[in-house]
N, C-alpha and C. Protein backbone atom coordinates (compact mmCIF):
# COMPACT_ATOMS: atom_id res chain seq x y z
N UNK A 1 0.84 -1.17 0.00
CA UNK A 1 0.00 0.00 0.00
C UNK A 1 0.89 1.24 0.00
N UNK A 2 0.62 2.27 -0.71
CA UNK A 2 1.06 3.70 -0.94
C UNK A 2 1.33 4.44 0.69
N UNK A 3 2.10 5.09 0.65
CA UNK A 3 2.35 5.91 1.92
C UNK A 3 2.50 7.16 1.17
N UNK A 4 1.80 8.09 1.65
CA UNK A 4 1.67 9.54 1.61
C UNK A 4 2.46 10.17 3.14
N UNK A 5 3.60 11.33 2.80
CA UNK A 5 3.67 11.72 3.87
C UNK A 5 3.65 13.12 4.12
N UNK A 6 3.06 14.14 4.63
CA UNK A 6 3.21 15.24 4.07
C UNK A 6 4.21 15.78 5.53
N UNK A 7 4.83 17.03 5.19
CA UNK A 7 6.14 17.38 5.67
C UNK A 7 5.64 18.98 6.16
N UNK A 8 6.00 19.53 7.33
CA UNK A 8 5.51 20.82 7.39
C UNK A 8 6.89 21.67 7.54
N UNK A 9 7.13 22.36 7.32
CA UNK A 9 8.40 23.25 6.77
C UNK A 9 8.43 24.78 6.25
N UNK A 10 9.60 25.45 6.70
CA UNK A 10 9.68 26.76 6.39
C UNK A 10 9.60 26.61 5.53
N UNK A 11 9.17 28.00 4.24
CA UNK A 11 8.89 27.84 3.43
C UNK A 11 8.64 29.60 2.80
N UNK A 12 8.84 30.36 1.73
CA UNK A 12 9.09 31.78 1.45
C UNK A 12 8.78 32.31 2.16
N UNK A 13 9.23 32.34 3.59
CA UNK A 13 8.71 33.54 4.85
C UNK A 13 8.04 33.26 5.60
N UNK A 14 7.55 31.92 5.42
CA UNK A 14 6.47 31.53 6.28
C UNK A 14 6.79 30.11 6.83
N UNK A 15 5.70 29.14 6.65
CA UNK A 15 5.21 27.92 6.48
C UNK A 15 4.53 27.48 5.80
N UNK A 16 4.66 25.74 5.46
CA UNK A 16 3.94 25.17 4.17
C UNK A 16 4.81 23.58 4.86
N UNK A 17 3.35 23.28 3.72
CA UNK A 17 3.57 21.33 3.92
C UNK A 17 4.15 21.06 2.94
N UNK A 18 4.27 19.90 2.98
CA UNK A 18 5.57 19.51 1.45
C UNK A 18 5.32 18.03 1.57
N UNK A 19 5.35 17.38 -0.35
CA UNK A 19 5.28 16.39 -0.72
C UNK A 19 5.87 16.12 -1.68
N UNK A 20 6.74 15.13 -1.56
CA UNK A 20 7.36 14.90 -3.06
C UNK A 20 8.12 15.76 -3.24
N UNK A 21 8.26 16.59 -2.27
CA UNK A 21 9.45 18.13 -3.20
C UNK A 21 8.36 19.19 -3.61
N UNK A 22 7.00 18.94 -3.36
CA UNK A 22 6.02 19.97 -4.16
C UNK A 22 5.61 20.83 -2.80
N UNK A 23 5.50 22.12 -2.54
CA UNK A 23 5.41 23.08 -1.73
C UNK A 23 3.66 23.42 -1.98
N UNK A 24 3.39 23.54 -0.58
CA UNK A 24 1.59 24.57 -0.48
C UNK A 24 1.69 25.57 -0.94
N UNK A 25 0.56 26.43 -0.23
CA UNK A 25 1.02 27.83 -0.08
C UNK A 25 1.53 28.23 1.18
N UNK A 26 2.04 29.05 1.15
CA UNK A 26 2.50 29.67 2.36
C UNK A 26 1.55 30.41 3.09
N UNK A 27 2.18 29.94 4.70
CA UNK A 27 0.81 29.86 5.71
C UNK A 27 1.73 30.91 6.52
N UNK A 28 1.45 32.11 6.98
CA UNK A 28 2.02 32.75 8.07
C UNK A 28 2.55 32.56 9.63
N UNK A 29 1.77 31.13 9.94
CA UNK A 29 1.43 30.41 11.14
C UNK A 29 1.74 29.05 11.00
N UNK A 30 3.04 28.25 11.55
CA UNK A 30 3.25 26.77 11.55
C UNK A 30 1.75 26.15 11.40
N UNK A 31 1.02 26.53 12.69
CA UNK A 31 -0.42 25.62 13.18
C UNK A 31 -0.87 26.08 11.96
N UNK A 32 -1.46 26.90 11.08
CA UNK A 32 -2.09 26.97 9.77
C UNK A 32 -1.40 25.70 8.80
N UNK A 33 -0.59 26.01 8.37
CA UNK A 33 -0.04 24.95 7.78
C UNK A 33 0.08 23.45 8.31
N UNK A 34 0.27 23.33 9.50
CA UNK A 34 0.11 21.66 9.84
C UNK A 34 -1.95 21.74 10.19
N UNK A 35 -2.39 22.46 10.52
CA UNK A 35 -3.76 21.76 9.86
C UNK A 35 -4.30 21.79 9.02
N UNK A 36 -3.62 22.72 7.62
CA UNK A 36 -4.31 22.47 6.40
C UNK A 36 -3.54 21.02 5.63
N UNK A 37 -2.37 20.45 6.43
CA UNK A 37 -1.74 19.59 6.18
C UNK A 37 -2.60 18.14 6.65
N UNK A 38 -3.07 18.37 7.76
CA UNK A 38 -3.78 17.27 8.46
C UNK A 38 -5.17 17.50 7.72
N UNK A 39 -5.54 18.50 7.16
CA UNK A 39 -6.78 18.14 6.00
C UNK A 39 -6.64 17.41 5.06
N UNK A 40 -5.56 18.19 4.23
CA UNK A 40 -5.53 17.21 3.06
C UNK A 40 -5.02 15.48 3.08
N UNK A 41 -4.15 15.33 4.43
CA UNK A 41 -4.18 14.13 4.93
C UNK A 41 -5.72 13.39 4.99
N UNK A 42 -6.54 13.96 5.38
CA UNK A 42 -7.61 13.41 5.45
C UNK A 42 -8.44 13.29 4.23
N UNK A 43 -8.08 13.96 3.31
CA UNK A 43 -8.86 14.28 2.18
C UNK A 43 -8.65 12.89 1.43
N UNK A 44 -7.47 12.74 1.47
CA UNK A 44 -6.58 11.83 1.12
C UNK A 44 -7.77 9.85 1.52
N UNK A 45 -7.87 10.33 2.24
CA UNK A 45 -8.52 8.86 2.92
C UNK A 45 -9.83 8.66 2.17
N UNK A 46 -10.77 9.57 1.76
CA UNK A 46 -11.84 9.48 1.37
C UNK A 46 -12.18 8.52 0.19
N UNK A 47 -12.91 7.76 -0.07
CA UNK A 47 -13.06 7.32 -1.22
C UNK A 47 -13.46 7.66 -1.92
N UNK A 48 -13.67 7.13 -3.00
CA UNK A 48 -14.24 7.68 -4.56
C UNK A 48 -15.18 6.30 -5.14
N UNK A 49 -15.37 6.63 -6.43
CA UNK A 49 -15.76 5.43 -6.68
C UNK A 49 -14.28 5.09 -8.33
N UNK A 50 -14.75 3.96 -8.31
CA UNK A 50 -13.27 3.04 -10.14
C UNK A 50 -13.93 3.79 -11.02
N UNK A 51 -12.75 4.59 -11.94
CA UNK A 51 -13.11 5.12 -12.69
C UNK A 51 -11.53 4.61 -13.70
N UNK A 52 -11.66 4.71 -14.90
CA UNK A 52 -10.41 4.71 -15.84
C UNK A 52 -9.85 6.14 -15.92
N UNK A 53 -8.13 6.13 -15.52
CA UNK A 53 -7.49 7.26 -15.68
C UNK A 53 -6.40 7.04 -16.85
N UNK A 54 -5.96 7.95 -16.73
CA UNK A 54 -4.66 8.26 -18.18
C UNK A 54 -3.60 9.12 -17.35
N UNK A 55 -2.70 9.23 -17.78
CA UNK A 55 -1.55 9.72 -17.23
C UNK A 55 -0.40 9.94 -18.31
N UNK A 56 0.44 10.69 -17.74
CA UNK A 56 1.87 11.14 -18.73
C UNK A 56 2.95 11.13 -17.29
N UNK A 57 3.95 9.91 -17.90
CA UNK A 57 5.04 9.22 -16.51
C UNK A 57 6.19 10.74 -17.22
N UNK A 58 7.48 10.75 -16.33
CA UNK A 58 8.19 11.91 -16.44
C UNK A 58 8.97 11.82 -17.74
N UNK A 59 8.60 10.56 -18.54
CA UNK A 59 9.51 10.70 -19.56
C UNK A 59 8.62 10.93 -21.08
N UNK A 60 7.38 11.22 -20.70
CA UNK A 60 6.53 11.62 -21.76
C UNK A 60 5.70 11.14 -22.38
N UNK A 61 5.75 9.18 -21.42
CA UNK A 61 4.58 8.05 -21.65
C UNK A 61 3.70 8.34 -21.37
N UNK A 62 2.27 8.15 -22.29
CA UNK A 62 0.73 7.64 -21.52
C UNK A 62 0.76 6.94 -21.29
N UNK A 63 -0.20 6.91 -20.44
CA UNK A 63 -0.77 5.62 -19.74
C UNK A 63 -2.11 5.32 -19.55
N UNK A 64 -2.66 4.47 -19.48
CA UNK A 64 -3.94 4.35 -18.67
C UNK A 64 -4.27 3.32 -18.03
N UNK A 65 -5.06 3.25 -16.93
CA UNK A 65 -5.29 2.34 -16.23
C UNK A 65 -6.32 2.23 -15.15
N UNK A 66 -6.96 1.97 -14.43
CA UNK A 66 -8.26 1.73 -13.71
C UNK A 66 -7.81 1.82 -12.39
N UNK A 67 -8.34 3.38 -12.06
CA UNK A 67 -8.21 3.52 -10.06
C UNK A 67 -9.36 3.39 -9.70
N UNK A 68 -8.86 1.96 -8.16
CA UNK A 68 -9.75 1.15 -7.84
C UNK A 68 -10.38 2.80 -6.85
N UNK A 69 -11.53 2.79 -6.61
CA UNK A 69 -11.97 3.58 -5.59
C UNK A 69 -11.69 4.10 -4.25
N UNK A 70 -11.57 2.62 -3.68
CA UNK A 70 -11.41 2.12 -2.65
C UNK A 70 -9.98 2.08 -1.92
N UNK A 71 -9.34 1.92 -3.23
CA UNK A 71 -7.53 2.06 -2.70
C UNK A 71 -7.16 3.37 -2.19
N UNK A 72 -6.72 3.90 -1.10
CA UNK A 72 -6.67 4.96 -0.55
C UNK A 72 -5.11 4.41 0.19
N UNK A 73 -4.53 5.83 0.09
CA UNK A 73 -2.91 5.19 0.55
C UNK A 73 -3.29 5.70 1.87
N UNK A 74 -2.28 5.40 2.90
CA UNK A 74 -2.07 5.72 3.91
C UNK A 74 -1.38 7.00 4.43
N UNK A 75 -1.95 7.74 5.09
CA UNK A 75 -1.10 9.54 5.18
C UNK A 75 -0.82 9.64 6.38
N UNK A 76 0.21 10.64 6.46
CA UNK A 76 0.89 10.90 7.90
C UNK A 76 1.27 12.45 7.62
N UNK A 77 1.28 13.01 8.76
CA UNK A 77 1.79 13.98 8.46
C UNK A 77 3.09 14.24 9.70
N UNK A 78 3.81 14.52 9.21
CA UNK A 78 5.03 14.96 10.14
C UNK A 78 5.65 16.65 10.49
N UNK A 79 5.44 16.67 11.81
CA UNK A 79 5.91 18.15 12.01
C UNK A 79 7.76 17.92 12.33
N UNK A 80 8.95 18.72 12.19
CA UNK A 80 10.22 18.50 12.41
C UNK A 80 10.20 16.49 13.30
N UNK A 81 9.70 16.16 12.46
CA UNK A 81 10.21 14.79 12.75
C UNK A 81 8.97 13.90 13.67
N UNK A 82 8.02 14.93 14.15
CA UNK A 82 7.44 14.67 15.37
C UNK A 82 5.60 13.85 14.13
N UNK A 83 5.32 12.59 14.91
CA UNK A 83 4.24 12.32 14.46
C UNK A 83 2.91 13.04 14.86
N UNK A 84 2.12 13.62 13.66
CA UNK A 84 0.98 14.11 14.04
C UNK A 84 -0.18 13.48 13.97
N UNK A 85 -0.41 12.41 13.59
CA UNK A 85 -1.63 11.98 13.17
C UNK A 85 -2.60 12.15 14.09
């Protein structure tokens, strides 16, 4: 199963969560940013229903393939190291 982890971190002057290397927006307030972090953590959990997707991988392949609904990765969010869930 997928692990999602999102990361809360300085960030242009402020604070922001981080995934993958990909930055929020910047939150003026750590606590802003680790609970819009612990949202989208949660957002994350929700299901959907199987639908067929398509995709482009980093080297310029399509793809397509069938996301199950139900598959929902697992999220965490981490403040300087510390578990928040």
């Amino acid at each position: 199963m997928t692990k999602v982890v999102y990361e809360i971190v300085e960030h242009d002057g402020g604070w922001a969560y981080k995934l993958d290397g990909v930055f929020s927006e910047t939150f003026r307030r750590r606590e802003d940013a680790l609970n819009a972090a612990k949202a989208a953590a949660a957002e994350q959990q929700l299901g959907g229903k199987t639908e067929g997707i398509s995709y482009q991988d980093p080297d310029g392949v399509w793809h397509e393939e069938v996301a199950e609904g139900g598959d929902r990765p697992v999220t965490d969010v981490v403040d300087n190291g510390r578990d928040q869930r």
